[in-house]
Protein backbone atom coordinates (compact mmCIF):
# COMPACT_ATOMS: atom_id res chain seq x y z
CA UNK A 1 92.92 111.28 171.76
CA UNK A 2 95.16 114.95 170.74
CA UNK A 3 93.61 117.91 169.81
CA UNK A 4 95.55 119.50 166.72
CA UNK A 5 95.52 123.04 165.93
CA UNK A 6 95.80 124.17 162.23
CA UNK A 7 97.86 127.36 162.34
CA UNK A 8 96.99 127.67 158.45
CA UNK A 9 92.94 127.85 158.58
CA UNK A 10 92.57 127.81 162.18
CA UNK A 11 90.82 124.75 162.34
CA UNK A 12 90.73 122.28 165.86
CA UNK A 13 90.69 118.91 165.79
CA UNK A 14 91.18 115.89 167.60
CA UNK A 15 92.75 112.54 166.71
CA UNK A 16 94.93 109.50 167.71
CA UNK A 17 97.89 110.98 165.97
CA UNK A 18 99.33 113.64 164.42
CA UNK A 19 98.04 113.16 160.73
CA UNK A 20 99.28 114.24 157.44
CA UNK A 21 97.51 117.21 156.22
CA UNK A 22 94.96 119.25 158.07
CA UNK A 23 91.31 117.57 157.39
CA UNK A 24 89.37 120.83 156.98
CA UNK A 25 91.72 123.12 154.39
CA UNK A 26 94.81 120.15 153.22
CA UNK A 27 97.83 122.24 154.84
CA UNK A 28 100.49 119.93 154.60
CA UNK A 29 102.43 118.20 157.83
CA UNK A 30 106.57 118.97 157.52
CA UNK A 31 108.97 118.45 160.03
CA UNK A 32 110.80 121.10 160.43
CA UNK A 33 107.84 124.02 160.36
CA UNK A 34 104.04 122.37 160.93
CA UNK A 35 100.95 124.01 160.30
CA UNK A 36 99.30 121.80 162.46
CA UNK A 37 100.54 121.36 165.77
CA UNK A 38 99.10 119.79 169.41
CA UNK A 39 96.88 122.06 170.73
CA UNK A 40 97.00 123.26 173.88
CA UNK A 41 94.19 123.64 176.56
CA UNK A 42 93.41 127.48 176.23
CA UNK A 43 93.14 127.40 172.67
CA UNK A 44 90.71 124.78 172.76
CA UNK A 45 88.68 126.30 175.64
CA UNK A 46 88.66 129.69 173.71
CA UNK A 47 87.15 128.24 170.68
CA UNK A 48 84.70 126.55 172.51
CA UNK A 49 83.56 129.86 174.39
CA UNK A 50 83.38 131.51 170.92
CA UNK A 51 81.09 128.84 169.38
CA UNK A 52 77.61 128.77 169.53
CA UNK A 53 77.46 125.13 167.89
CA UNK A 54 79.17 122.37 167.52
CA UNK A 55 79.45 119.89 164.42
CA UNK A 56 80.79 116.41 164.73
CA UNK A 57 80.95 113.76 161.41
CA UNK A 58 82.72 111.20 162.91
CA UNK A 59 81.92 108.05 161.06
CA UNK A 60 82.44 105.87 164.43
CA UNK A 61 83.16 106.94 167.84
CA UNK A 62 82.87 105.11 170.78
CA UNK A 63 81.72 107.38 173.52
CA UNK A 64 82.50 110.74 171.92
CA UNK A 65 83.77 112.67 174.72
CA UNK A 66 84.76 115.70 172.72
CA UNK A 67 80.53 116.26 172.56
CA UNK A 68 80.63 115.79 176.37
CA UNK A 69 83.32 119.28 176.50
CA UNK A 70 81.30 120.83 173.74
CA UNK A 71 77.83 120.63 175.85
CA UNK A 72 79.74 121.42 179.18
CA UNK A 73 80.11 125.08 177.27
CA UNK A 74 76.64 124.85 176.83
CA UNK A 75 77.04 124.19 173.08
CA UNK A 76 74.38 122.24 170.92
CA UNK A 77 75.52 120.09 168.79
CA UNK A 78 75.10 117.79 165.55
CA UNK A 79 76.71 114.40 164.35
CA UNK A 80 75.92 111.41 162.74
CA UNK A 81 74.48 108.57 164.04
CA UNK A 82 76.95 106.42 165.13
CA UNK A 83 76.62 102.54 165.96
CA UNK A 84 76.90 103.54 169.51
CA UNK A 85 77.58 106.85 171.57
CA UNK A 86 76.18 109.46 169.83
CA UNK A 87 73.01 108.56 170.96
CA UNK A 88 74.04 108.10 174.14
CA UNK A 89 74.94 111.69 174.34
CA UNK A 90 72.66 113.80 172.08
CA UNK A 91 69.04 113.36 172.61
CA UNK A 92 67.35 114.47 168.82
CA UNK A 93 65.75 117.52 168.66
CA UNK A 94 66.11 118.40 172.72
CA UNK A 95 70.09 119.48 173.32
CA UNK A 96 70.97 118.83 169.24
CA UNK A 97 70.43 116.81 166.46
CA UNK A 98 71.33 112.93 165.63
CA UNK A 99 71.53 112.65 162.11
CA UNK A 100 71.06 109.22 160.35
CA UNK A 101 72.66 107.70 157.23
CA UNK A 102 75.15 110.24 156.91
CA UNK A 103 71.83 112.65 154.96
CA UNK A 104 74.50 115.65 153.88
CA UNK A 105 71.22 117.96 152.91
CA UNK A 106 69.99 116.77 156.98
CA UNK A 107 73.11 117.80 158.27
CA UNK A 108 72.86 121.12 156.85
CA UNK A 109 68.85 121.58 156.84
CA UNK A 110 69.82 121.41 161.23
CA UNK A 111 73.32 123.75 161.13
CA UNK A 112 70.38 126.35 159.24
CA UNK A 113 67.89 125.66 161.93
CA UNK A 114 69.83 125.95 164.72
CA UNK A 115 72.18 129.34 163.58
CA UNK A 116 68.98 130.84 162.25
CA UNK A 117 67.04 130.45 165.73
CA UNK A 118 68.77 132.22 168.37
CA UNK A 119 66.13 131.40 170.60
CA UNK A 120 66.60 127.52 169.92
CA UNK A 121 70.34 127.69 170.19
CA UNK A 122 69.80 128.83 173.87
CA UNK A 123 67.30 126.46 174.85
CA UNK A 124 69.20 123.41 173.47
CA UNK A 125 72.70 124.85 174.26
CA UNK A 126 70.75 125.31 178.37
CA UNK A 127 70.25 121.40 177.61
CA UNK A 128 73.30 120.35 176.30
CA UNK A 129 74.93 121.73 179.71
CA UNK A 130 72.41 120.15 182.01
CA UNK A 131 73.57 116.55 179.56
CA UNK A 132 76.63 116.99 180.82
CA UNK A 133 75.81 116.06 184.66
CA UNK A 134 74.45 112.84 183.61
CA UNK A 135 78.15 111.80 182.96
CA UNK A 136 79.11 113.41 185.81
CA UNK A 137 81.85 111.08 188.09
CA UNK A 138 78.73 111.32 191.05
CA UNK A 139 76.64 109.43 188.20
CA UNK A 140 78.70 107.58 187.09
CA UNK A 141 79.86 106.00 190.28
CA UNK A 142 75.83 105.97 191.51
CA UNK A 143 74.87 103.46 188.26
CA UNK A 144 78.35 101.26 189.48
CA UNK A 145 77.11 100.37 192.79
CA UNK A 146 73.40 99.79 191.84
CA UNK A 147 75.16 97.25 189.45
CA UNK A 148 77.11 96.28 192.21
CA UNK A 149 74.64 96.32 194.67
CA UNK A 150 72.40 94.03 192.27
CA UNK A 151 69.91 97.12 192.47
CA UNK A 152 70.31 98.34 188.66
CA UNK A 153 66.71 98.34 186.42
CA UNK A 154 66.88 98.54 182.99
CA UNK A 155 65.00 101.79 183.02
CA UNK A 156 67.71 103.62 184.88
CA UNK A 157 69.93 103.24 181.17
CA UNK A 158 67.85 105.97 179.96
């Protein structure tokens, strides 16, 4: 996965490849001058520190790491349910929101709650950071050798 940078509206993204037009304002891709171009590491990391939340709609992701980097900034977030990841990643109402069915008016009714509460942005933002160390490499590699090991319980998933 790239990040792209739209010069035109300023918008990040990521994707497989480069794509046509920008998918938040339409800026069109040419060869010889783009608007949107790879993006490079500070950019992204300087948008992130400017954010206080971060939206994904995504209508299927595997393991959507780009949440992981959001919530290592300490960054609540909201997507869409998924069939699988999102979930894995965002626990509802605790470091963000998991919206189902693709609910537009849901979506929006948790941007409000979350930009209107400054208080709540912190707490789940403090969350979404503390997330983070579950898929730490440590973690990780601890939940390998108890499946390795034949000492893994169903109960450590969660």
């Amino acid at each position: 996965m790239n990040y792209y940078f739209c010069d035109a509206c300023r918008y990040c993204f990521s994707a497989e490849k480069l794509p046509d037009r920008c998918p938040d304002c339409g800026a069109q891709i040419y060869k010889e001058k783009s608007a949107v171009r790879l993006a490079n590491k500070n950019e992204i990391e300087e948008y992130m520190l400017k954010s206080s939340l971060f939206l994904m709609a995504s209508l299927t992701e595997g393991l959507p790491m780009v949440l992981l980097e959001a919530m290592s900034y300490g960054i609540p977030c909201i997507a869409y349910e998924t069939a699988s990841g999102v979930n894995d990643i965002i626990t509802n109402n605790d470091n963000g929101y998991v919206v189902k069915n693709r609910n537009e008016k849901e979506y929006i009714k948790c941007i409000n709650k979350i930009m209107e509460d400054d208080k709540l942005r912190k707490k789940m933002g403090k969350k979404a950071r503390a997330t983070v160390e579950k898929f730490s490499k440590d973690e990780i590699l601890k939940k390998w050798y108890a499946v390795l090991d034949g000492d893994y319980d169903e109960k450590e998933k969660k």
